[in-house]
PDB file of N, CA and C in Angstrom:
ATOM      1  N   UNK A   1      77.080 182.016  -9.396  1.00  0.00           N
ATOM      2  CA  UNK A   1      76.827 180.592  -9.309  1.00  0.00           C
ATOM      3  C   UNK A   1      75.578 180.278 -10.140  1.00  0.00           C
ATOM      4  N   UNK A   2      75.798 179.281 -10.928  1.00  0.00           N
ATOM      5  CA  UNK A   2      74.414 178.895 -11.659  1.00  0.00           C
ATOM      6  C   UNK A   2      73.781 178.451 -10.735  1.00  0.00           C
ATOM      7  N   UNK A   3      72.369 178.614 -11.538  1.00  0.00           N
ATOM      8  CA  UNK A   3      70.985 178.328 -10.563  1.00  0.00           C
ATOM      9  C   UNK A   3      71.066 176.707 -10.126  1.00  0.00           C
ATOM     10  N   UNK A   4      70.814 175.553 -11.012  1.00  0.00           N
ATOM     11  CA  UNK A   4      71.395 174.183 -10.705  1.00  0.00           C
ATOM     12  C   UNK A   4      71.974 173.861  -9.776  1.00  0.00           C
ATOM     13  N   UNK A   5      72.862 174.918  -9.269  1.00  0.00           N
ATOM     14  CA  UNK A   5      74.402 174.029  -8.375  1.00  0.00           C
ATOM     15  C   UNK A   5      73.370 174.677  -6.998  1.00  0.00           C
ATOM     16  N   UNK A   6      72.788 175.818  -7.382  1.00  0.00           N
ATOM     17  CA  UNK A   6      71.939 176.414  -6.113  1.00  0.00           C
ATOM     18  C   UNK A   6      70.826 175.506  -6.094  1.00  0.00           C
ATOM     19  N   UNK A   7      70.268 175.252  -6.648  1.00  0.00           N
ATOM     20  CA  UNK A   7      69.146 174.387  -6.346  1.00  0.00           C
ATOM     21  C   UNK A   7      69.300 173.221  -5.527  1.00  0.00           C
ATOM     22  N   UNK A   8      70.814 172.435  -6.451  1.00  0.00           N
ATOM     23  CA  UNK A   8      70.955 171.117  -5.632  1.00  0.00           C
ATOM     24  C   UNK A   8      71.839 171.350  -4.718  1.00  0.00           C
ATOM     25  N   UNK A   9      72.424 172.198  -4.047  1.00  0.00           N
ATOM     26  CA  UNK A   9      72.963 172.583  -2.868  1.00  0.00           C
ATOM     27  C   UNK A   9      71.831 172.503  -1.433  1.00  0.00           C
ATOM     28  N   UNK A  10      70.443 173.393  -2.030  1.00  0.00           N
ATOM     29  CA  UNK A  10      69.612 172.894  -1.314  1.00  0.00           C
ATOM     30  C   UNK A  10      68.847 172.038  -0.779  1.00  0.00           C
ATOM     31  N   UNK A  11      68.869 170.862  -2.005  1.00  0.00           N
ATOM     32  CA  UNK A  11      68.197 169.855  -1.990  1.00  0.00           C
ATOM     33  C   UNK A  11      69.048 168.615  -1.279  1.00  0.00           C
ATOM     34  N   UNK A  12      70.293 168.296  -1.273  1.00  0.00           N
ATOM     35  CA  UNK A  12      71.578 168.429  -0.515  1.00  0.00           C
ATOM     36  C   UNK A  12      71.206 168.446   0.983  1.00  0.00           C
ATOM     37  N   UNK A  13      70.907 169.888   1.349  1.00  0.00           N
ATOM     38  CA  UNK A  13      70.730 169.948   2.413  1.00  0.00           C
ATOM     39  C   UNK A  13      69.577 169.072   2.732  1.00  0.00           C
ATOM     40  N   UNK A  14      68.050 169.508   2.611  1.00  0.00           N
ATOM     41  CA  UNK A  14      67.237 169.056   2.812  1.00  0.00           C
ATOM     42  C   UNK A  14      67.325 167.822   3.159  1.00  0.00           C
ATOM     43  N   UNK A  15      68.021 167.043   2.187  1.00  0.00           N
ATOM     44  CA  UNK A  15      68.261 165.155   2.539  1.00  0.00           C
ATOM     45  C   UNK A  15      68.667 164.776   3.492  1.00  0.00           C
ATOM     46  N   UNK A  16      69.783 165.758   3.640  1.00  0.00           N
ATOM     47  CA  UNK A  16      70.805 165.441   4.720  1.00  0.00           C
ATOM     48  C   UNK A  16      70.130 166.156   5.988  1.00  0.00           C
ATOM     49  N   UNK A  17      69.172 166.548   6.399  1.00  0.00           N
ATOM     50  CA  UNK A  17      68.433 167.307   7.436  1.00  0.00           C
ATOM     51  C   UNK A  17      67.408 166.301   7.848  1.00  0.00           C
ATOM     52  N   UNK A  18      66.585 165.580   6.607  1.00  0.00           N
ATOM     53  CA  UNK A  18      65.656 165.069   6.870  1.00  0.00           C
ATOM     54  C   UNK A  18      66.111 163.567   7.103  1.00  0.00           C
ATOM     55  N   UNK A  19      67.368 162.653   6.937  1.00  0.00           N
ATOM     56  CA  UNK A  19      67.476 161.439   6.510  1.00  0.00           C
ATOM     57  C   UNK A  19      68.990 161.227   7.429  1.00  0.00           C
ATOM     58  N   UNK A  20      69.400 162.404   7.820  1.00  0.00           N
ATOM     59  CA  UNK A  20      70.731 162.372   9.104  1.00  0.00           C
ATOM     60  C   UNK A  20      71.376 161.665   7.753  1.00  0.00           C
ATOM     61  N   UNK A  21      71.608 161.858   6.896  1.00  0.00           N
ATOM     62  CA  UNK A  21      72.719 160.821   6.143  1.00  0.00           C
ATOM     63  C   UNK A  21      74.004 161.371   6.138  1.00  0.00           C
ATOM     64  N   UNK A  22      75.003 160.376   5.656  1.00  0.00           N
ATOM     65  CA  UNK A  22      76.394 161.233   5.850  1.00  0.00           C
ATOM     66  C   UNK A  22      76.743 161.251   4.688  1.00  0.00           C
ATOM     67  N   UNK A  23      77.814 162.023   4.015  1.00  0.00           N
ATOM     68  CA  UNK A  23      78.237 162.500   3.035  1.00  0.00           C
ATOM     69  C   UNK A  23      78.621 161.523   1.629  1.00  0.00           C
ATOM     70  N   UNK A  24      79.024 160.275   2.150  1.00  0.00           N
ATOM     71  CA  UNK A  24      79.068 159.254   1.322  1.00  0.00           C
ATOM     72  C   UNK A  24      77.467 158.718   1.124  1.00  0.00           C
ATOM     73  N   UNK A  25      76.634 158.731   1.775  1.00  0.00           N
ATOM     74  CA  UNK A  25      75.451 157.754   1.541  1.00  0.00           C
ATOM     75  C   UNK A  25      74.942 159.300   0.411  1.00  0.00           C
ATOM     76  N   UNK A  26      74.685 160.459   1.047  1.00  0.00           N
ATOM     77  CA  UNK A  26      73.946 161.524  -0.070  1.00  0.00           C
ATOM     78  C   UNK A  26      75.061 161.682  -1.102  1.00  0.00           C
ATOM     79  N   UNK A  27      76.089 161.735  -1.928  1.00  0.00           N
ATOM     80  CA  UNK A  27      76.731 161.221  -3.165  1.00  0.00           C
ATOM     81  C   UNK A  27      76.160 159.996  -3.195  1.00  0.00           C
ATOM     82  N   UNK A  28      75.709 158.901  -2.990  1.00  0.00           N
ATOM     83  CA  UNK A  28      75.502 157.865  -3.687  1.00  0.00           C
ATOM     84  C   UNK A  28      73.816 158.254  -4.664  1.00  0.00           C
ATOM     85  N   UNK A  29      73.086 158.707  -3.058  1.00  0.00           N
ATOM     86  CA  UNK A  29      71.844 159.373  -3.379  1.00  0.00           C
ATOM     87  C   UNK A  29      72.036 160.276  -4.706  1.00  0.00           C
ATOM     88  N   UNK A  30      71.979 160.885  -4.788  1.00  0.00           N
ATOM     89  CA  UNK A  30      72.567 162.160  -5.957  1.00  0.00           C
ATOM     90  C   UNK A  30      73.202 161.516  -6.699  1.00  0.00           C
ATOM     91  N   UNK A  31      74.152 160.761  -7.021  1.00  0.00           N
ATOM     92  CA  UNK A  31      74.793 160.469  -7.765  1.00  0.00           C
ATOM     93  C   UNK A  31      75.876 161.154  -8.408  1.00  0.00           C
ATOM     94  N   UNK A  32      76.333 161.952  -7.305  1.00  0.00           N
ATOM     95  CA  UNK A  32      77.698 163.003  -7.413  1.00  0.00           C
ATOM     96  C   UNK A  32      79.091 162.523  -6.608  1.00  0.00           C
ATOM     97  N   UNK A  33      79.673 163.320  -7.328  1.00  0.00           N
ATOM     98  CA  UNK A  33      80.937 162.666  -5.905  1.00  0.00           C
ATOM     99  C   UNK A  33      80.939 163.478  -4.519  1.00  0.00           C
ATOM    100  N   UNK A  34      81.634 162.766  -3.699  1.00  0.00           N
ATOM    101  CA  UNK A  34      81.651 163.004  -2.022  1.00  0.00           C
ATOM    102  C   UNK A  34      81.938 164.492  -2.161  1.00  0.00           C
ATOM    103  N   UNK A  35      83.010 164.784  -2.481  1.00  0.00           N
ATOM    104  CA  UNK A  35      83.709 166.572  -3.064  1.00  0.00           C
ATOM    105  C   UNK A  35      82.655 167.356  -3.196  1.00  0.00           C
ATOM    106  N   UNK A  36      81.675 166.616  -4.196  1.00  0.00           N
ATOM    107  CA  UNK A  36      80.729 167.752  -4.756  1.00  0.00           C
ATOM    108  C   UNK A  36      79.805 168.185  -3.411  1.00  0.00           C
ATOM    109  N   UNK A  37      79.508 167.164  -3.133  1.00  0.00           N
ATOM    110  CA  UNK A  37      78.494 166.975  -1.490  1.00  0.00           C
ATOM    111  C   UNK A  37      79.297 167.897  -0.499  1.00  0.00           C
ATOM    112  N   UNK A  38      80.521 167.957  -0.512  1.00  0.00           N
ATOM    113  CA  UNK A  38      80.733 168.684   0.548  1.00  0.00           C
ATOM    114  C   UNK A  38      80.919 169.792   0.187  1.00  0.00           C
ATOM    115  N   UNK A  39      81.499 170.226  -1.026  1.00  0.00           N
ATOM    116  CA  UNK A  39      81.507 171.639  -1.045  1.00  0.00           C
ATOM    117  C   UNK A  39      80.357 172.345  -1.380  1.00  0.00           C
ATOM    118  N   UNK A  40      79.366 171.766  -2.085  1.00  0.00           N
ATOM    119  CA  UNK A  40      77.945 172.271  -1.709  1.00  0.00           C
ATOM    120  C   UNK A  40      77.098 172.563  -0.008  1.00  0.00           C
ATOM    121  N   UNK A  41      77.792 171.707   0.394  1.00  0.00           N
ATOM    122  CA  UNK A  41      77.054 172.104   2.108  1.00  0.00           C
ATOM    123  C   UNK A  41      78.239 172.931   3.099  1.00  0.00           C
ATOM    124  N   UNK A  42      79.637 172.942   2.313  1.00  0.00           N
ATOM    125  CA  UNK A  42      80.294 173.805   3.541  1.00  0.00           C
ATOM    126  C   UNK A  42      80.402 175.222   2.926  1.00  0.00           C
ATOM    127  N   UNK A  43      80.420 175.484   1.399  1.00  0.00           N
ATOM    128  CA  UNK A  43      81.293 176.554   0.573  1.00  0.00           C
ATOM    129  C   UNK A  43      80.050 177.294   0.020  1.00  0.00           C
ATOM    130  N   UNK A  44      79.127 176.281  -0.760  1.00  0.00           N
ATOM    131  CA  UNK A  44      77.837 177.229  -1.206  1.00  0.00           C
ATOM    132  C   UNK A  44      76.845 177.204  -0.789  1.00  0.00           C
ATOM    133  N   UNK A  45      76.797 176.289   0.388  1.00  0.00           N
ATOM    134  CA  UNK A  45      75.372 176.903   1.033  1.00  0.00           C
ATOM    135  C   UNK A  45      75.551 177.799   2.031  1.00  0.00           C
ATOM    136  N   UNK A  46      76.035 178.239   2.420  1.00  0.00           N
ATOM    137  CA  UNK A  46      76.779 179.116   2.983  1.00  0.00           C
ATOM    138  C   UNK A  46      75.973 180.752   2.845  1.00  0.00           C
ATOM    139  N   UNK A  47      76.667 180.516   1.386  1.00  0.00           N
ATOM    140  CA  UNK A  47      75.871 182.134   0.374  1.00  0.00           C
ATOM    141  C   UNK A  47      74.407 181.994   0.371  1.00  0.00           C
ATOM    142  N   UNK A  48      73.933 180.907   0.205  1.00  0.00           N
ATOM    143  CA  UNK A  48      72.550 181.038  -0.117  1.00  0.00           C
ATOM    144  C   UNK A  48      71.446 180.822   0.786  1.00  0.00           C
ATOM    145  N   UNK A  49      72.089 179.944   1.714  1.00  0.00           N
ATOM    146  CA  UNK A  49      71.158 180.143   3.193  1.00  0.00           C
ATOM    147  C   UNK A  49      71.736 179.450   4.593  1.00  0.00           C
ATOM    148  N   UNK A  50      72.626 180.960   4.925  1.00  0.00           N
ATOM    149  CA  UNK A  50      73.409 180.640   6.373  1.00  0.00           C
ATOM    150  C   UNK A  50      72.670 179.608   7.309  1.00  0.00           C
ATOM    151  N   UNK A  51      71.387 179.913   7.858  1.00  0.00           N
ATOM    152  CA  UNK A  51      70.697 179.171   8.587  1.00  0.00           C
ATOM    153  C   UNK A  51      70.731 177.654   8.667  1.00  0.00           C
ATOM    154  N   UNK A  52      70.424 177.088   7.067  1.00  0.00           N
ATOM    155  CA  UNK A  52      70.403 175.906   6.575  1.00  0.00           C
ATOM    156  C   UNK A  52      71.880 175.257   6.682  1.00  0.00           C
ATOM    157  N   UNK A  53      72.754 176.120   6.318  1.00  0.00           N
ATOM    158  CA  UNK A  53      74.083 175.716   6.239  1.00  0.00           C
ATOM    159  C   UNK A  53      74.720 175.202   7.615  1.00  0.00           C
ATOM    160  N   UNK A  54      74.217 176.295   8.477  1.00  0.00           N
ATOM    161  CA  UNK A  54      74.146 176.399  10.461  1.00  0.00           C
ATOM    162  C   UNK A  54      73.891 174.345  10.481  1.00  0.00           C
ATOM    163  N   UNK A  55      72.732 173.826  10.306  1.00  0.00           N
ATOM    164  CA  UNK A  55      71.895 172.542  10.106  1.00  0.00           C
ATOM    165  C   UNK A  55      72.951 171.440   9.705  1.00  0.00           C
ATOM    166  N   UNK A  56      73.328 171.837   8.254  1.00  0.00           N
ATOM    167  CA  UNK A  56      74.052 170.585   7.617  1.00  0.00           C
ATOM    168  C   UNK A  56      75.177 170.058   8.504  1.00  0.00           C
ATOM    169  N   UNK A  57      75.457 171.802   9.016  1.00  0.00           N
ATOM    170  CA  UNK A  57      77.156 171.329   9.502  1.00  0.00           C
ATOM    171  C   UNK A  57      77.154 170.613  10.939  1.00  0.00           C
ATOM    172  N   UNK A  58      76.087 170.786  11.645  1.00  0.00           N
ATOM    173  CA  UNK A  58      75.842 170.255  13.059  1.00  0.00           C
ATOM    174  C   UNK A  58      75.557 168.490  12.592  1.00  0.00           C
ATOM    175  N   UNK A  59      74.815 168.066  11.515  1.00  0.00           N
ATOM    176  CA  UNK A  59      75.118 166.605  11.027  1.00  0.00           C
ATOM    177  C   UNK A  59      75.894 166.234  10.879  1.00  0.00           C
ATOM    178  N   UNK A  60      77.182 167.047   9.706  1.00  0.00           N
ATOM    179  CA  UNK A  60      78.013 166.443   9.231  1.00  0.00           C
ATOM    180  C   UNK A  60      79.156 166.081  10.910  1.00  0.00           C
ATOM    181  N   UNK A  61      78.649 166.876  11.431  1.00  0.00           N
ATOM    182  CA  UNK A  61      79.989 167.139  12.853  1.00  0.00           C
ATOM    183  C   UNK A  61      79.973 165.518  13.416  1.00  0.00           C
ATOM    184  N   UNK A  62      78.173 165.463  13.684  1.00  0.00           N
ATOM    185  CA  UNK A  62      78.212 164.153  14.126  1.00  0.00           C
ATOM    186  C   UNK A  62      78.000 162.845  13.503  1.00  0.00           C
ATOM    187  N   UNK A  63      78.317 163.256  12.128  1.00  0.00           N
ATOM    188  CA  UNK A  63      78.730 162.071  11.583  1.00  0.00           C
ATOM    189  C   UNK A  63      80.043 162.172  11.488  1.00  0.00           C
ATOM    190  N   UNK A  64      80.940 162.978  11.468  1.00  0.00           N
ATOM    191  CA  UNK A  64      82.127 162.444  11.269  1.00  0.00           C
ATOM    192  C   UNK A  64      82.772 162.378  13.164  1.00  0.00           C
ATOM    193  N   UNK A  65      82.241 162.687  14.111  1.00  0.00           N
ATOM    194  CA  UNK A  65      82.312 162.132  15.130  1.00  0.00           C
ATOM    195  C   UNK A  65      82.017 160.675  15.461  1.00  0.00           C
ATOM    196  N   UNK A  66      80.937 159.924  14.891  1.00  0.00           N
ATOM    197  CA  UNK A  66      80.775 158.896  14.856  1.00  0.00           C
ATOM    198  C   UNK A  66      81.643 157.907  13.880  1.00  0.00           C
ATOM    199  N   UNK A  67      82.239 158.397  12.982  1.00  0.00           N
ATOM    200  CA  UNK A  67      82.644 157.745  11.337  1.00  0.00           C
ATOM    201  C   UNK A  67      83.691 156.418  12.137  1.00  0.00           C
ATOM    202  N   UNK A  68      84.277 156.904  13.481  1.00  0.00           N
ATOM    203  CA  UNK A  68      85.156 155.711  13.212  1.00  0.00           C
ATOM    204  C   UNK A  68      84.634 154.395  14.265  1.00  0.00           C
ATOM    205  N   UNK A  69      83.122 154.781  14.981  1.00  0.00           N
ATOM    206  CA  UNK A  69      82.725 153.767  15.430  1.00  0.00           C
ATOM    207  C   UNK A  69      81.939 152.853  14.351  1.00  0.00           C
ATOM    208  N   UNK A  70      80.862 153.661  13.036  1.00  0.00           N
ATOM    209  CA  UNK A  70      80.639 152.818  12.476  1.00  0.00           C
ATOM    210  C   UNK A  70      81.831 152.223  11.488  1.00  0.00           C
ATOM    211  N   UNK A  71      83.190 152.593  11.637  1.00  0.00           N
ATOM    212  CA  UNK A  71      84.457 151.863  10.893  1.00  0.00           C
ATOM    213  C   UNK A  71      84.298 150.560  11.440  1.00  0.00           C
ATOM    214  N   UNK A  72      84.287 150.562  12.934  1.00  0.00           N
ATOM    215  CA  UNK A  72      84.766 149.353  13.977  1.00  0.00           C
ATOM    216  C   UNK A  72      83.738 148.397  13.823  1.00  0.00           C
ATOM    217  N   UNK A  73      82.223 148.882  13.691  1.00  0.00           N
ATOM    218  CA  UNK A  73      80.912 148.268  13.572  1.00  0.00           C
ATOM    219  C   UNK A  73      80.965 147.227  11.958  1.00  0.00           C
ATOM    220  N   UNK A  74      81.812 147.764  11.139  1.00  0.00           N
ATOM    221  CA  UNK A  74      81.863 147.091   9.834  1.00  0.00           C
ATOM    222  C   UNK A  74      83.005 146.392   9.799  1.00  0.00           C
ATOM    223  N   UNK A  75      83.763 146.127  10.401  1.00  0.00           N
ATOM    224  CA  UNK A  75      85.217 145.502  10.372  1.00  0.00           C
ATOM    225  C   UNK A  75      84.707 144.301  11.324  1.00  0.00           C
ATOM    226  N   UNK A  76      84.059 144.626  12.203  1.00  0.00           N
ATOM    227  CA  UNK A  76      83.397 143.644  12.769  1.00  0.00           C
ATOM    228  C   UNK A  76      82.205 142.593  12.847  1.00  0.00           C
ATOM    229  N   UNK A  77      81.415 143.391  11.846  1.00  0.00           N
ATOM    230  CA  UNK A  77      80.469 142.577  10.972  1.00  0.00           C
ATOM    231  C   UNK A  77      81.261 142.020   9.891  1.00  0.00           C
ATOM    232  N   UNK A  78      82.404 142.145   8.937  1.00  0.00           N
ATOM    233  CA  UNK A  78      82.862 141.704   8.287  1.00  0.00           C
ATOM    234  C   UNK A  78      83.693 140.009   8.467  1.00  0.00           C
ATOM    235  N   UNK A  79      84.205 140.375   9.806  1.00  0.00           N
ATOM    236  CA  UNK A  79      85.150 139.306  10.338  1.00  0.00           C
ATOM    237  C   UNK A  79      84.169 138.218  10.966  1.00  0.00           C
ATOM    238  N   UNK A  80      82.867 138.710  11.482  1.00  0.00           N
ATOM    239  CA  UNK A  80      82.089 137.559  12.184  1.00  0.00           C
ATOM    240  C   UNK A  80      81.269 137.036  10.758  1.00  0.00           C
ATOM    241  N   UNK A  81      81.274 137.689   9.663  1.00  0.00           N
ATOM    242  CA  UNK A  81      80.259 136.917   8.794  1.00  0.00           C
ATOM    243  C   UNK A  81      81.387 135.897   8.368  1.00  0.00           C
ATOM    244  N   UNK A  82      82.923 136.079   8.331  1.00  0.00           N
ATOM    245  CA  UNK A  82      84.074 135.374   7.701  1.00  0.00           C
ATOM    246  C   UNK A  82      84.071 134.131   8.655  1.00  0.00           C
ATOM    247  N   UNK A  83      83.547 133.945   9.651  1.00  0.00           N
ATOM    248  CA  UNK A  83      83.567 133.070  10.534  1.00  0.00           C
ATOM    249  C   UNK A  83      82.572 131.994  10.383  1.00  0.00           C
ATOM    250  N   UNK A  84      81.740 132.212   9.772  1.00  0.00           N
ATOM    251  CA  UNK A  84      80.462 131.281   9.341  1.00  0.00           C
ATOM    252  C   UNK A  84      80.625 131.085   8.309  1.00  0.00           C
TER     253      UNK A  84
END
């Protein structure tokens, strides 16, 4: 693996450790696609630091545990701003 993809695999993490963000908001951050974001935190961080990897995945769990209340939270801010 080039050094780059290791570097920002870590840095990846870090964001997503320090900022709870979910996988769409860190691709926007970065400016990569969602794909890249995830297979950097499930596939190669993995190799380069189990521990850290242990971290990302306990976020990502509860963000995608949460993903379909903030669905309901935006469908519903959407329809009450359509109302005014």
């Amino acid at each position: 693996m080039k050094d780059y993809i290791e570097e920002r695999a870590v840095e990846i993490a870090a964001y997503i450790i320090e900022s709870r963000a979910t996988v769409r908001q860190t691709a926007k951050k970065f400016g990569i696609s969602k794909s890249t974001v995830h297979k950097d935190c499930t596939e190669r961080l993995i190799r380069i630091n189990p521990a850290l990897a242990r971290e990302v995945r306990q976020i990502l769990d509860v963000n995608k545990q949460e993903r379909h209340i903030r669905g309901g939270l935006a469908t519903r801010e959407k329809y009450l701003r359509l109302e005014h």
